[in-house]
PDB file of N, CA and C in Angstrom:
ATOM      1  N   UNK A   1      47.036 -16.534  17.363  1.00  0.00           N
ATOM      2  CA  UNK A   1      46.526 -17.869  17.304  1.00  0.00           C
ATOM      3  C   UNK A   1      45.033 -17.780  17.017  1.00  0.00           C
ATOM      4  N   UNK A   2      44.750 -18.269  15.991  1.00  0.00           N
ATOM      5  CA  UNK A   2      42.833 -18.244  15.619  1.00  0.00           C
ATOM      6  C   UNK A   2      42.528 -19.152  16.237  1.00  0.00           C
ATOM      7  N   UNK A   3      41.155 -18.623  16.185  1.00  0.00           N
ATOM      8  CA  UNK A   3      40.465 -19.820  16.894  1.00  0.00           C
ATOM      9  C   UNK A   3      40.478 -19.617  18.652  1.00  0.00           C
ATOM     10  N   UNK A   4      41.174 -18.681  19.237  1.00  0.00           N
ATOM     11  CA  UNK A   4      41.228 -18.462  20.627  1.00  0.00           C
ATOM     12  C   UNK A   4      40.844 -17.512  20.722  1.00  0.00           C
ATOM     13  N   UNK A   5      40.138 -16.997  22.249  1.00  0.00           N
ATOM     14  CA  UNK A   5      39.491 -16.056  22.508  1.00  0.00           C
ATOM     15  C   UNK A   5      37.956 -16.116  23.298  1.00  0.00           C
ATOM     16  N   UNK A   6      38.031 -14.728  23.471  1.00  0.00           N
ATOM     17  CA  UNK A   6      36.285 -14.217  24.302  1.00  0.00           C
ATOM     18  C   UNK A   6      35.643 -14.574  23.227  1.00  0.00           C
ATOM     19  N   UNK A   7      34.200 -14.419  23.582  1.00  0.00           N
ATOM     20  CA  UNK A   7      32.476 -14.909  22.701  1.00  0.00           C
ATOM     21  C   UNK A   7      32.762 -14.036  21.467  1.00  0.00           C
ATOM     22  N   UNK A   8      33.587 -12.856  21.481  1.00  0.00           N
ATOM     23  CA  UNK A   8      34.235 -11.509  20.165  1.00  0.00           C
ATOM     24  C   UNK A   8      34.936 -12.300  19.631  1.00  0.00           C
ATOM     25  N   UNK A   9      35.466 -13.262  19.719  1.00  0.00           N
ATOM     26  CA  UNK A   9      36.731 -14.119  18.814  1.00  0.00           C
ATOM     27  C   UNK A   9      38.149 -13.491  18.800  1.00  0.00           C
ATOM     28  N   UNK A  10      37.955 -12.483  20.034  1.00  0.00           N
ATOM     29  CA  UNK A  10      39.425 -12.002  20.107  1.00  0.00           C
ATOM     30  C   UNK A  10      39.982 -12.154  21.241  1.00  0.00           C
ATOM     31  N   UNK A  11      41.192 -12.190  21.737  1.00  0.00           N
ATOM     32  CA  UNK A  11      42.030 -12.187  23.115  1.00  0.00           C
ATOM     33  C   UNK A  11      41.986 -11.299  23.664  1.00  0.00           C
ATOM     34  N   UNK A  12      41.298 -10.941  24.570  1.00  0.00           N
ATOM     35  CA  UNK A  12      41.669  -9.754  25.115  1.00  0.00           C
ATOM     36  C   UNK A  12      43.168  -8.496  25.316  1.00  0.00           C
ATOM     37  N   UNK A  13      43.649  -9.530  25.553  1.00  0.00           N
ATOM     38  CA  UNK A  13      45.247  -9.429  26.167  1.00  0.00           C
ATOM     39  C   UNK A  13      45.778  -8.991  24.302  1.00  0.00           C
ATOM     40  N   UNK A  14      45.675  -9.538  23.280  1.00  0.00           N
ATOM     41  CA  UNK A  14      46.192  -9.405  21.921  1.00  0.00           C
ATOM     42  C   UNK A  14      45.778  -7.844  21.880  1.00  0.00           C
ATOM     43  N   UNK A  15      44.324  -7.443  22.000  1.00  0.00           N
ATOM     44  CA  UNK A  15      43.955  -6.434  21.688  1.00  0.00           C
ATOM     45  C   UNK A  15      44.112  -5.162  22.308  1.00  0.00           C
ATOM     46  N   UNK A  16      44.482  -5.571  23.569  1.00  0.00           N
ATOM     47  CA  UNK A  16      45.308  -4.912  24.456  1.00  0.00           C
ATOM     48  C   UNK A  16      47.093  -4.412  24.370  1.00  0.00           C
ATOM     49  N   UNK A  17      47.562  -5.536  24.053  1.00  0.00           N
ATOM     50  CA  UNK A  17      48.917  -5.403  23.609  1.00  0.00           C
ATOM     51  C   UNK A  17      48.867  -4.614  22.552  1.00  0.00           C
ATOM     52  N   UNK A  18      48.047  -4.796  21.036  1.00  0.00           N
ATOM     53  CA  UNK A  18      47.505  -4.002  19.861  1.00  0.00           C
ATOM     54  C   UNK A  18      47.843  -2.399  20.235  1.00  0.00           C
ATOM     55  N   UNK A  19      46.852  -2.172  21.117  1.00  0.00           N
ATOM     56  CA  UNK A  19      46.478  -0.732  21.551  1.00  0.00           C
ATOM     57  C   UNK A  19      47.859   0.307  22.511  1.00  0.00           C
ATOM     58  N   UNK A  20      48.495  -1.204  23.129  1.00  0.00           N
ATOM     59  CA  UNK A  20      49.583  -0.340  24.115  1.00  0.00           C
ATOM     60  C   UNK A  20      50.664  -0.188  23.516  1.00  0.00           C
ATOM     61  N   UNK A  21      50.869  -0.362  22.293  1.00  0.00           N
ATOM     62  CA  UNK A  21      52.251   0.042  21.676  1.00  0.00           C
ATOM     63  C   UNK A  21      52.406   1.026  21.479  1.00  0.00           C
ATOM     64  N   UNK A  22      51.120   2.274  21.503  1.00  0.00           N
ATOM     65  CA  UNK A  22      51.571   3.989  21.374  1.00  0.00           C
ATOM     66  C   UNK A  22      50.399   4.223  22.685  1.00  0.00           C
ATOM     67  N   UNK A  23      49.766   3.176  23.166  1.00  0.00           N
ATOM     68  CA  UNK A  23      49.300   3.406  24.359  1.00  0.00           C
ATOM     69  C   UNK A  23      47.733   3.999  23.900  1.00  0.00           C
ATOM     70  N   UNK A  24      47.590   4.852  22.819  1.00  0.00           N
ATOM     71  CA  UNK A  24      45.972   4.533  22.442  1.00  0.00           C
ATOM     72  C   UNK A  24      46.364   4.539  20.527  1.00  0.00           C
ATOM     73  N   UNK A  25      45.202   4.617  20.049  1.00  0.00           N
ATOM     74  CA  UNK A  25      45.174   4.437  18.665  1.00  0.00           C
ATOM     75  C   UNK A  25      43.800   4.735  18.576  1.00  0.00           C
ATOM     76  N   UNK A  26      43.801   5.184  16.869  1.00  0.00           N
ATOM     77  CA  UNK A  26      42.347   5.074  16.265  1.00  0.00           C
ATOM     78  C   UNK A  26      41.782   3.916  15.854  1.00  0.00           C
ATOM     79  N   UNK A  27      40.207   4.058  15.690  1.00  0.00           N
ATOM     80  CA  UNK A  27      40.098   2.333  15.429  1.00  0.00           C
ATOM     81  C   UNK A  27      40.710   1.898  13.722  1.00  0.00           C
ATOM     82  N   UNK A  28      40.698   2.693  12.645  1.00  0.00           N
ATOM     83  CA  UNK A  28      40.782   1.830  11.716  1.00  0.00           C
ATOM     84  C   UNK A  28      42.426   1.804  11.889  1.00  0.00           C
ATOM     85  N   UNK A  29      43.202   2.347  12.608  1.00  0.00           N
ATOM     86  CA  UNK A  29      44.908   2.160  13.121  1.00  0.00           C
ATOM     87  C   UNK A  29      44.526   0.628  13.534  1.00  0.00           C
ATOM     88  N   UNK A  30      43.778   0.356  14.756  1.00  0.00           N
ATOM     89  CA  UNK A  30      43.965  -0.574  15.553  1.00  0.00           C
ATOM     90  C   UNK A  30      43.420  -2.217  14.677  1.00  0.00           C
ATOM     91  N   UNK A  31      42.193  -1.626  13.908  1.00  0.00           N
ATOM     92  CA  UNK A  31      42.241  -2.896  12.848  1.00  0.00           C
ATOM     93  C   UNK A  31      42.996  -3.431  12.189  1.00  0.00           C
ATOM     94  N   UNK A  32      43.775  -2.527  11.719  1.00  0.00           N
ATOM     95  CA  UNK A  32      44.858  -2.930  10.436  1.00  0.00           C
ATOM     96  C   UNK A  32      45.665  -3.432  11.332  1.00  0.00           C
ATOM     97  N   UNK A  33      46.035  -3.144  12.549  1.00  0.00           N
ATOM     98  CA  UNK A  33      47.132  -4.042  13.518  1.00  0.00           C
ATOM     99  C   UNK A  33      47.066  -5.523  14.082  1.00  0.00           C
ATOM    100  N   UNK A  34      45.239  -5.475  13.943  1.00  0.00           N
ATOM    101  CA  UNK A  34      45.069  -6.838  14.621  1.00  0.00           C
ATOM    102  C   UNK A  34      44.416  -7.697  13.238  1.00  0.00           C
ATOM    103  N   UNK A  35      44.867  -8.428  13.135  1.00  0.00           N
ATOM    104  CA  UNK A  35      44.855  -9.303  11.452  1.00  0.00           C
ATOM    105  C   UNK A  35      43.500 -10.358  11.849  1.00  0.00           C
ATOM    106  N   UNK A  36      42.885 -10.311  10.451  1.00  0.00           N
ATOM    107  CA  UNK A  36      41.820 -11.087  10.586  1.00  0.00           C
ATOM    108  C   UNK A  36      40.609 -10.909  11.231  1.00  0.00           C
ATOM    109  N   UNK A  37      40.140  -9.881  11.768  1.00  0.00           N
ATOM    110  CA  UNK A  37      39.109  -9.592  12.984  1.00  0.00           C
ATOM    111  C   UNK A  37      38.383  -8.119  11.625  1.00  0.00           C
ATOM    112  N   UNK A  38      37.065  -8.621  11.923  1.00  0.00           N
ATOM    113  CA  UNK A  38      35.646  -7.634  11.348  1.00  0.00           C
ATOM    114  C   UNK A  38      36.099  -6.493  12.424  1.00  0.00           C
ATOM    115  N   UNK A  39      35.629  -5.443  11.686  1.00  0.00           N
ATOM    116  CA  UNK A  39      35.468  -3.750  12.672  1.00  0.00           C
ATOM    117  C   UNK A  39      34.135  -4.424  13.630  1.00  0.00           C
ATOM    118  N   UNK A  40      32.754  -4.680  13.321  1.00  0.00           N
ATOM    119  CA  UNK A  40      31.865  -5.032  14.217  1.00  0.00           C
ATOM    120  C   UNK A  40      32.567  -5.942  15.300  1.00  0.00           C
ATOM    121  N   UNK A  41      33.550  -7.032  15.103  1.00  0.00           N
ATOM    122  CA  UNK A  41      34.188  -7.722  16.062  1.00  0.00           C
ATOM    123  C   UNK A  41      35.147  -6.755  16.620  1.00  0.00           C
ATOM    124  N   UNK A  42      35.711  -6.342  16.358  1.00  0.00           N
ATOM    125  CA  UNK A  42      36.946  -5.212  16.625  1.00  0.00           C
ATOM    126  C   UNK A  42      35.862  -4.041  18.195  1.00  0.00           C
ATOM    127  N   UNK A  43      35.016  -3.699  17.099  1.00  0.00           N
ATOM    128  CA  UNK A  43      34.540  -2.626  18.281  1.00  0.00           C
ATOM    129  C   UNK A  43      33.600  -3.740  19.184  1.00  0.00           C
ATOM    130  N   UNK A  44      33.143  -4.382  19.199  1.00  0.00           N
ATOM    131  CA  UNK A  44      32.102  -5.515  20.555  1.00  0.00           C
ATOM    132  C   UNK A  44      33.289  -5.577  21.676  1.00  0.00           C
ATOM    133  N   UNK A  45      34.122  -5.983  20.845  1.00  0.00           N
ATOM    134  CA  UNK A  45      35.780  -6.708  21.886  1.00  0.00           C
ATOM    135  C   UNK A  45      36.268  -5.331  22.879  1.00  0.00           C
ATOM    136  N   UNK A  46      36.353  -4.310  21.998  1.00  0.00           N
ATOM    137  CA  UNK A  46      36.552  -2.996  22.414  1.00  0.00           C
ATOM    138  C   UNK A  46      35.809  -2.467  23.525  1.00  0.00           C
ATOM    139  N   UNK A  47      34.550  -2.365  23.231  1.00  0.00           N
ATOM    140  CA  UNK A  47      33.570  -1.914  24.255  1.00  0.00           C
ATOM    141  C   UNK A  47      33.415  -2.614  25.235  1.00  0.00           C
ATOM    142  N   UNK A  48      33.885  -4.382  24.934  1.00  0.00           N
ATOM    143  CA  UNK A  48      34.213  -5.205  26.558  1.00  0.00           C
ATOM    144  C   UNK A  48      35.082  -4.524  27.136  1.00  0.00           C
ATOM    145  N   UNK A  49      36.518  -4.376  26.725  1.00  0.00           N
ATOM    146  CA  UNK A  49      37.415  -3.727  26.967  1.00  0.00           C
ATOM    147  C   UNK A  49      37.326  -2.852  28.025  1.00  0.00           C
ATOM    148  N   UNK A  50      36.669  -1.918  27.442  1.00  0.00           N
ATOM    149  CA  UNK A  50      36.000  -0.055  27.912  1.00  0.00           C
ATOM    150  C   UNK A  50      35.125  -0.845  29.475  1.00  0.00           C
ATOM    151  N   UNK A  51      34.447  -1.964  29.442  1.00  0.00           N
ATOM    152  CA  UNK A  51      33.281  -2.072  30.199  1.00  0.00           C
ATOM    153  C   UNK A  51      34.192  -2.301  31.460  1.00  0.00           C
ATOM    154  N   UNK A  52      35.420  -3.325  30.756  1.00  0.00           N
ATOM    155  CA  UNK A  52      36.192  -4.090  31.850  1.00  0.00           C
ATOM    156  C   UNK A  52      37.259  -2.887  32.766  1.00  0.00           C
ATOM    157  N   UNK A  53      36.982  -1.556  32.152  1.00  0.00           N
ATOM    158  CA  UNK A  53      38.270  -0.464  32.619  1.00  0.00           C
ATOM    159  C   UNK A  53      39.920  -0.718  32.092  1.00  0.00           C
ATOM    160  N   UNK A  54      39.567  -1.750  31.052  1.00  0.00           N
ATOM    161  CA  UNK A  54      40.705  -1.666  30.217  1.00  0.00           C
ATOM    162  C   UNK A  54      41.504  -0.746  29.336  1.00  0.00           C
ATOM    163  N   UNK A  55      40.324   0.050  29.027  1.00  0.00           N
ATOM    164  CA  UNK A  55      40.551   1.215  28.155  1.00  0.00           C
ATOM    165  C   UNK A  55      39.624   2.371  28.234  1.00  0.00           C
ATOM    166  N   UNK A  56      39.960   2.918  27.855  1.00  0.00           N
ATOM    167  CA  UNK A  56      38.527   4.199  27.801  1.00  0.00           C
ATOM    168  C   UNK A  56      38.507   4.721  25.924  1.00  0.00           C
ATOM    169  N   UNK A  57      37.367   4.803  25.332  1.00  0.00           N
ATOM    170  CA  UNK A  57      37.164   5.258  23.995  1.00  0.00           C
ATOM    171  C   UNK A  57      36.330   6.314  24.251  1.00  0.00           C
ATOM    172  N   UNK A  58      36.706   7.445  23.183  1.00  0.00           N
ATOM    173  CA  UNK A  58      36.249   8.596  22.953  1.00  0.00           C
ATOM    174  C   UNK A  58      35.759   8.883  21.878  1.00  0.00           C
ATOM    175  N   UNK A  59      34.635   8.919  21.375  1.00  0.00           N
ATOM    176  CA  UNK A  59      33.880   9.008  20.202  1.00  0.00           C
ATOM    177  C   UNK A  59      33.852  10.689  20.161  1.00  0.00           C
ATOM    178  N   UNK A  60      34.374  11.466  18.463  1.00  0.00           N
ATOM    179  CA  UNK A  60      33.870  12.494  18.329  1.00  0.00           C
ATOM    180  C   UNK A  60      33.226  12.424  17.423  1.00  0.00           C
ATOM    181  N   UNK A  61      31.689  13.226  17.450  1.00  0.00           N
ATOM    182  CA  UNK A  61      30.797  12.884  16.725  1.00  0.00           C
ATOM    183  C   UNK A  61      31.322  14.241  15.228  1.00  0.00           C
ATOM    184  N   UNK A  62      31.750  13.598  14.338  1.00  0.00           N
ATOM    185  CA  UNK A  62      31.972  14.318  13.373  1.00  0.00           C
ATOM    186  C   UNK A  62      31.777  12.929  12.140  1.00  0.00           C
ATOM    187  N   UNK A  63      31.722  13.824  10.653  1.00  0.00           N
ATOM    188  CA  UNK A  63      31.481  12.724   9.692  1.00  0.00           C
ATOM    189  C   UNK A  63      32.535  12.314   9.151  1.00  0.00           C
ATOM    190  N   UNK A  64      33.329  11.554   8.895  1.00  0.00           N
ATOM    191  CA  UNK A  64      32.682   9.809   9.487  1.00  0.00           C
ATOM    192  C   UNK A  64      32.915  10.303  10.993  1.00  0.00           C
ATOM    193  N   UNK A  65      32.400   9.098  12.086  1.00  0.00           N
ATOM    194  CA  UNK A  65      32.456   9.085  13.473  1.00  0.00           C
ATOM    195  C   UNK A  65      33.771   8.489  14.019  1.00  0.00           C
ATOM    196  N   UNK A  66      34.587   9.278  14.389  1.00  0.00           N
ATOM    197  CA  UNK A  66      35.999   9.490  14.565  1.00  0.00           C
ATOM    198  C   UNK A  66      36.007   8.700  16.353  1.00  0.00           C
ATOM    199  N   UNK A  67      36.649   7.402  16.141  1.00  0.00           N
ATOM    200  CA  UNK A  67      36.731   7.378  17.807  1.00  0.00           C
ATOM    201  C   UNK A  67      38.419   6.609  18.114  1.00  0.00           C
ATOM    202  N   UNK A  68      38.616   7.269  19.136  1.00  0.00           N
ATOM    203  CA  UNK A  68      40.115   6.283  19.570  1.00  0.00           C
ATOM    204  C   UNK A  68      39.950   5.858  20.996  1.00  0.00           C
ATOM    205  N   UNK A  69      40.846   4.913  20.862  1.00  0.00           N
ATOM    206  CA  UNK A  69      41.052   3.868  22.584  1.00  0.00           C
ATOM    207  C   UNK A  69      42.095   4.179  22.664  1.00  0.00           C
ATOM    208  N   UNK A  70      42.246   4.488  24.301  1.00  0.00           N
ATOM    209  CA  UNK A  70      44.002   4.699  24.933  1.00  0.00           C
ATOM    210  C   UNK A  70      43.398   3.346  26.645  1.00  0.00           C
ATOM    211  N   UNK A  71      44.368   3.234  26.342  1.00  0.00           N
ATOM    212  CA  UNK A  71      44.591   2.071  27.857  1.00  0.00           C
ATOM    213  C   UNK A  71      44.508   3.145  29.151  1.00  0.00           C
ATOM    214  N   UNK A  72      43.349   2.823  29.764  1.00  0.00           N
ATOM    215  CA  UNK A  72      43.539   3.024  31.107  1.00  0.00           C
ATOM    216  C   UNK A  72      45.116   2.384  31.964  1.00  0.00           C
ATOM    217  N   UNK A  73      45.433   3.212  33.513  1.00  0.00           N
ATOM    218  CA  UNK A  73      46.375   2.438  34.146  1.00  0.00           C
ATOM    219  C   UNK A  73      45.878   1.004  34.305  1.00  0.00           C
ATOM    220  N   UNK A  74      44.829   0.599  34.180  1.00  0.00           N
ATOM    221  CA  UNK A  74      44.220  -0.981  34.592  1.00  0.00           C
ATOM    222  C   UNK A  74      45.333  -1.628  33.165  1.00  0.00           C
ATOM    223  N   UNK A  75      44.769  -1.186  32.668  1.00  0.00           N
ATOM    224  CA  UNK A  75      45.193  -1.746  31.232  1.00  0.00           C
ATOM    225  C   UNK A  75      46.427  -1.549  31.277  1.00  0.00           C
ATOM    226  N   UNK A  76      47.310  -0.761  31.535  1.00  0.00           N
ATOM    227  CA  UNK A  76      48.450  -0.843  31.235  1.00  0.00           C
ATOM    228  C   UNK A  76      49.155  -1.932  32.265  1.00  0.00           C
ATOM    229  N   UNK A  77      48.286  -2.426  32.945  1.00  0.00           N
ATOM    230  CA  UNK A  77      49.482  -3.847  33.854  1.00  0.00           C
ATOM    231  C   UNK A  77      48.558  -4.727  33.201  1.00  0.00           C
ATOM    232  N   UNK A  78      47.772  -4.640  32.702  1.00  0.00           N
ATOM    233  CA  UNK A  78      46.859  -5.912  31.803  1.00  0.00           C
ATOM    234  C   UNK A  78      48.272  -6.433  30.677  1.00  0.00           C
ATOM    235  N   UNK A  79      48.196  -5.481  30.217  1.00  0.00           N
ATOM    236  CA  UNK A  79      49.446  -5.682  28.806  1.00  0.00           C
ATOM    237  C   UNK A  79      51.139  -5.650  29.514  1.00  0.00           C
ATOM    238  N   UNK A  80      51.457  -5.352  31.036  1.00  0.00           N
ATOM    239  CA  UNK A  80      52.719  -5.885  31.483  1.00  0.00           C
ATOM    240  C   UNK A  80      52.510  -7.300  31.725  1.00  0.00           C
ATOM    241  N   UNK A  81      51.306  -7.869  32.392  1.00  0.00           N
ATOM    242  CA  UNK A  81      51.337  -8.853  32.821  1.00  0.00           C
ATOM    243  C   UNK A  81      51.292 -10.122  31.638  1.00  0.00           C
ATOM    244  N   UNK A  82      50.926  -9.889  30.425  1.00  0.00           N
ATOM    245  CA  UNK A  82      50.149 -10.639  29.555  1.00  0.00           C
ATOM    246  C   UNK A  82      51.422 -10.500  28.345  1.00  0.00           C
ATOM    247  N   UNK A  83      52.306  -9.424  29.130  1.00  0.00           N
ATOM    248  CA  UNK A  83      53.699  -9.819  27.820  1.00  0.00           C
ATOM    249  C   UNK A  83      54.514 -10.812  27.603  1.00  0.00           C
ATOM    250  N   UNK A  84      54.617 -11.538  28.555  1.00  0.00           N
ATOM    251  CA  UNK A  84      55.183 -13.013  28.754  1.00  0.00           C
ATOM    252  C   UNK A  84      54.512 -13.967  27.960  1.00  0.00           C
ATOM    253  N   UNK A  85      53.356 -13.990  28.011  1.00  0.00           N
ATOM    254  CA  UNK A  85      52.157 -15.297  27.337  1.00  0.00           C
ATOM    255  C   UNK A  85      52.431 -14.610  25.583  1.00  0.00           C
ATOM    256  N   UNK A  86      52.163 -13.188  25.330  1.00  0.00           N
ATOM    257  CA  UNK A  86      52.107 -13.357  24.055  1.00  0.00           C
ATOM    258  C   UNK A  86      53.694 -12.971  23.002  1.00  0.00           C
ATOM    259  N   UNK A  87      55.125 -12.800  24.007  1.00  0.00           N
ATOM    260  CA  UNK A  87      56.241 -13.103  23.889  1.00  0.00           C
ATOM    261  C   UNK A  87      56.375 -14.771  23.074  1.00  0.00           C
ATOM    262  N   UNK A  88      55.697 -14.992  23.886  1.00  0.00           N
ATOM    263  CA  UNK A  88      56.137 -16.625  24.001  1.00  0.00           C
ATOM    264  C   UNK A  88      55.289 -17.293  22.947  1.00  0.00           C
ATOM    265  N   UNK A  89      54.049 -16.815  22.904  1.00  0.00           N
ATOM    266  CA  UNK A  89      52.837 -17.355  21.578  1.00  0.00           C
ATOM    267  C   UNK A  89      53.433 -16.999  20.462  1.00  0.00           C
ATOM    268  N   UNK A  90      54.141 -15.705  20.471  1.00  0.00           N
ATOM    269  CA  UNK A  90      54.491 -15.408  18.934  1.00  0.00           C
ATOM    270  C   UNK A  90      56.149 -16.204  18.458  1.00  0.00           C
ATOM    271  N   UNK A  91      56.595 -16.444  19.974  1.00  0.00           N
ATOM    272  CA  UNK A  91      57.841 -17.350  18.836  1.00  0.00           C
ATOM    273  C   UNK A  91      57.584 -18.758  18.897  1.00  0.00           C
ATOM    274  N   UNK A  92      56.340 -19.335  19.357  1.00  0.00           N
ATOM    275  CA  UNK A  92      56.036 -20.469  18.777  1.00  0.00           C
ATOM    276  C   UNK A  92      55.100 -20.623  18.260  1.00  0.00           C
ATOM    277  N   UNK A  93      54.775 -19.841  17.413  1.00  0.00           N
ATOM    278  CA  UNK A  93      53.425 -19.949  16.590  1.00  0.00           C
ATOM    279  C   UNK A  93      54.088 -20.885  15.794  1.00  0.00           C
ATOM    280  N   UNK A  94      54.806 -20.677  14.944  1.00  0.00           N
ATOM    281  CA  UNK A  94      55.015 -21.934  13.563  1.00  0.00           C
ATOM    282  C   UNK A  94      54.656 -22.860  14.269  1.00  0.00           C
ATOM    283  N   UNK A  95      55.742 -23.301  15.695  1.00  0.00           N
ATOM    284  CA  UNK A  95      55.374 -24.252  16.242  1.00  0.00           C
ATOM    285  C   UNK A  95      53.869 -25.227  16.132  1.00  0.00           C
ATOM    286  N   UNK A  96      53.390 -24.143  17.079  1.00  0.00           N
ATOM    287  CA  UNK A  96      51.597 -24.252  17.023  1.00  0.00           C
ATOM    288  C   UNK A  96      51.057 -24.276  15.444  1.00  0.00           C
ATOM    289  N   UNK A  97      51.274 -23.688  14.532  1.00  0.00           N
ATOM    290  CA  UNK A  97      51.117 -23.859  13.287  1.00  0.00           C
ATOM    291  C   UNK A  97      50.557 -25.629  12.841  1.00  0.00           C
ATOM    292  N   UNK A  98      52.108 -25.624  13.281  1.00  0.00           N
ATOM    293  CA  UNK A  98      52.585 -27.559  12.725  1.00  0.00           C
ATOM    294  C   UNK A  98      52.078 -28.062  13.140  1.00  0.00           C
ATOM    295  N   UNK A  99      51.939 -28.086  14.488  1.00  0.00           N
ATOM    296  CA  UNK A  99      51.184 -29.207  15.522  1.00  0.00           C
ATOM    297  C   UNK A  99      49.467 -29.386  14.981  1.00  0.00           C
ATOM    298  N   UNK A 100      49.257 -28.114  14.826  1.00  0.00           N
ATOM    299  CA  UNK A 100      48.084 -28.252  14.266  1.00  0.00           C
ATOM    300  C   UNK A 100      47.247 -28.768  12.708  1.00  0.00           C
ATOM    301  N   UNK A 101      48.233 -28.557  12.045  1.00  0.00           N
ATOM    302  CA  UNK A 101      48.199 -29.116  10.607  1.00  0.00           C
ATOM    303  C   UNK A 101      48.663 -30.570  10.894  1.00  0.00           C
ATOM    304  N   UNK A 102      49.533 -30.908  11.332  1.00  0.00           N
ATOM    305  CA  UNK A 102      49.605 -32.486  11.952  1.00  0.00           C
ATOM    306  C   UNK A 102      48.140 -32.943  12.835  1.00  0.00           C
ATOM    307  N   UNK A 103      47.524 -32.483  13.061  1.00  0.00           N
ATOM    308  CA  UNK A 103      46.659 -33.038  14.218  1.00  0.00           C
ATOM    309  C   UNK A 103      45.260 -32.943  13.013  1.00  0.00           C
ATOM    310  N   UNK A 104      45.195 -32.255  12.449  1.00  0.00           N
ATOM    311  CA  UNK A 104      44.185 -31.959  11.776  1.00  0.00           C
ATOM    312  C   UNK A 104      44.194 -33.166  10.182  1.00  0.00           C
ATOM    313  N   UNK A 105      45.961 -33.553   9.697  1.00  0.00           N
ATOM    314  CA  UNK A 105      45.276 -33.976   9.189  1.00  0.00           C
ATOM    315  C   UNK A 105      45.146 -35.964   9.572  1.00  0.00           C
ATOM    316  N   UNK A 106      45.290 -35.730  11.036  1.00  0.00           N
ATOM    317  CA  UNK A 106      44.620 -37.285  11.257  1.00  0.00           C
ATOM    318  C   UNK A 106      43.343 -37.398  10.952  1.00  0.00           C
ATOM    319  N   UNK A 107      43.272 -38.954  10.887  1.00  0.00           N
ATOM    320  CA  UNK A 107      42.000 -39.243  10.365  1.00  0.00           C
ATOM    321  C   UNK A 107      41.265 -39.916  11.757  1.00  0.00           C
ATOM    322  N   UNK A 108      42.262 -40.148  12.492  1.00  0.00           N
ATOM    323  CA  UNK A 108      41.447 -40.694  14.029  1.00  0.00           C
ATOM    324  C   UNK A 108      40.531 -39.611  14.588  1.00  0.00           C
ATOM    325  N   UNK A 109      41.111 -38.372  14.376  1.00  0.00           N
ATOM    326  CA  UNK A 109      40.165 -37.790  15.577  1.00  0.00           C
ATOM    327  C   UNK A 109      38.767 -36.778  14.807  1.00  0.00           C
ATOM    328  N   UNK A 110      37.437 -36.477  15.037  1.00  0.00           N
ATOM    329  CA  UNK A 110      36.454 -35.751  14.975  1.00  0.00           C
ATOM    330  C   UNK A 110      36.906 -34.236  14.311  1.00  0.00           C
ATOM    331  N   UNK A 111      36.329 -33.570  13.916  1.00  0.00           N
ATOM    332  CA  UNK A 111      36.389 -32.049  13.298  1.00  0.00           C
ATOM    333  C   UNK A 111      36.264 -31.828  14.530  1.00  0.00           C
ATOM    334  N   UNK A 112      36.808 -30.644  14.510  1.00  0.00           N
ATOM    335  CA  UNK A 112      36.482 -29.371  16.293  1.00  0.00           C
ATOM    336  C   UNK A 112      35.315 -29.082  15.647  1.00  0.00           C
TER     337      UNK A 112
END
């Protein structure tokens, strides 16, 4: 769902779920998984992540600068608990889709 999210413009919980499907990943793995999001947004969101004990990232300093995120145990009940909400977001997105293209194109209400 765009438009939702931390001050990064991402969900925490999305980027989390992202990462726990092999449980860590590299970052340009984890970009291509999460659609629409800048690497500078990708890694800010990340390093909240890391700050929050969501994950831990390991930078090896080689050329290019090689780093991957694996989910801490914090993180891994972050993404049990948060599978229900984004279960449920993804089979009603069209839903949410519509509602929103209906709402948007009234003429009663203000731009967000």
């Amino acid at each position: 769902m765009t438009g939702q999210g931390n001050q990064a413009g991402v969900r925490p919980d999305t980027a989390a779920h992202r990462l726990s499907s092999e449980a860590s990943a590299e970052g340009g793995k984890l970009k291509r998984a999460v659609d629409g999001i800048s690497r500078r947004i990708l890694t800010v969101t990340l390093r909240g992540l890391e700050r929050d004990g969501i994950l831990t990232r390991t930078v090896r300093n080689v050329m290019p600068p090689h780093v991957s995120d694996e989910l801490t145990p914090m993180g891994m009940t972050l993404r049990e608990a948060t599978a229900p909400l984004l279960e449920w977001s993804t089979t009603h997105l069209t839903h949410i889709d519509a509602a929103r293209a209906v709402y948007d194109a009234r003429t009663d209400t203000p731009p967000a």
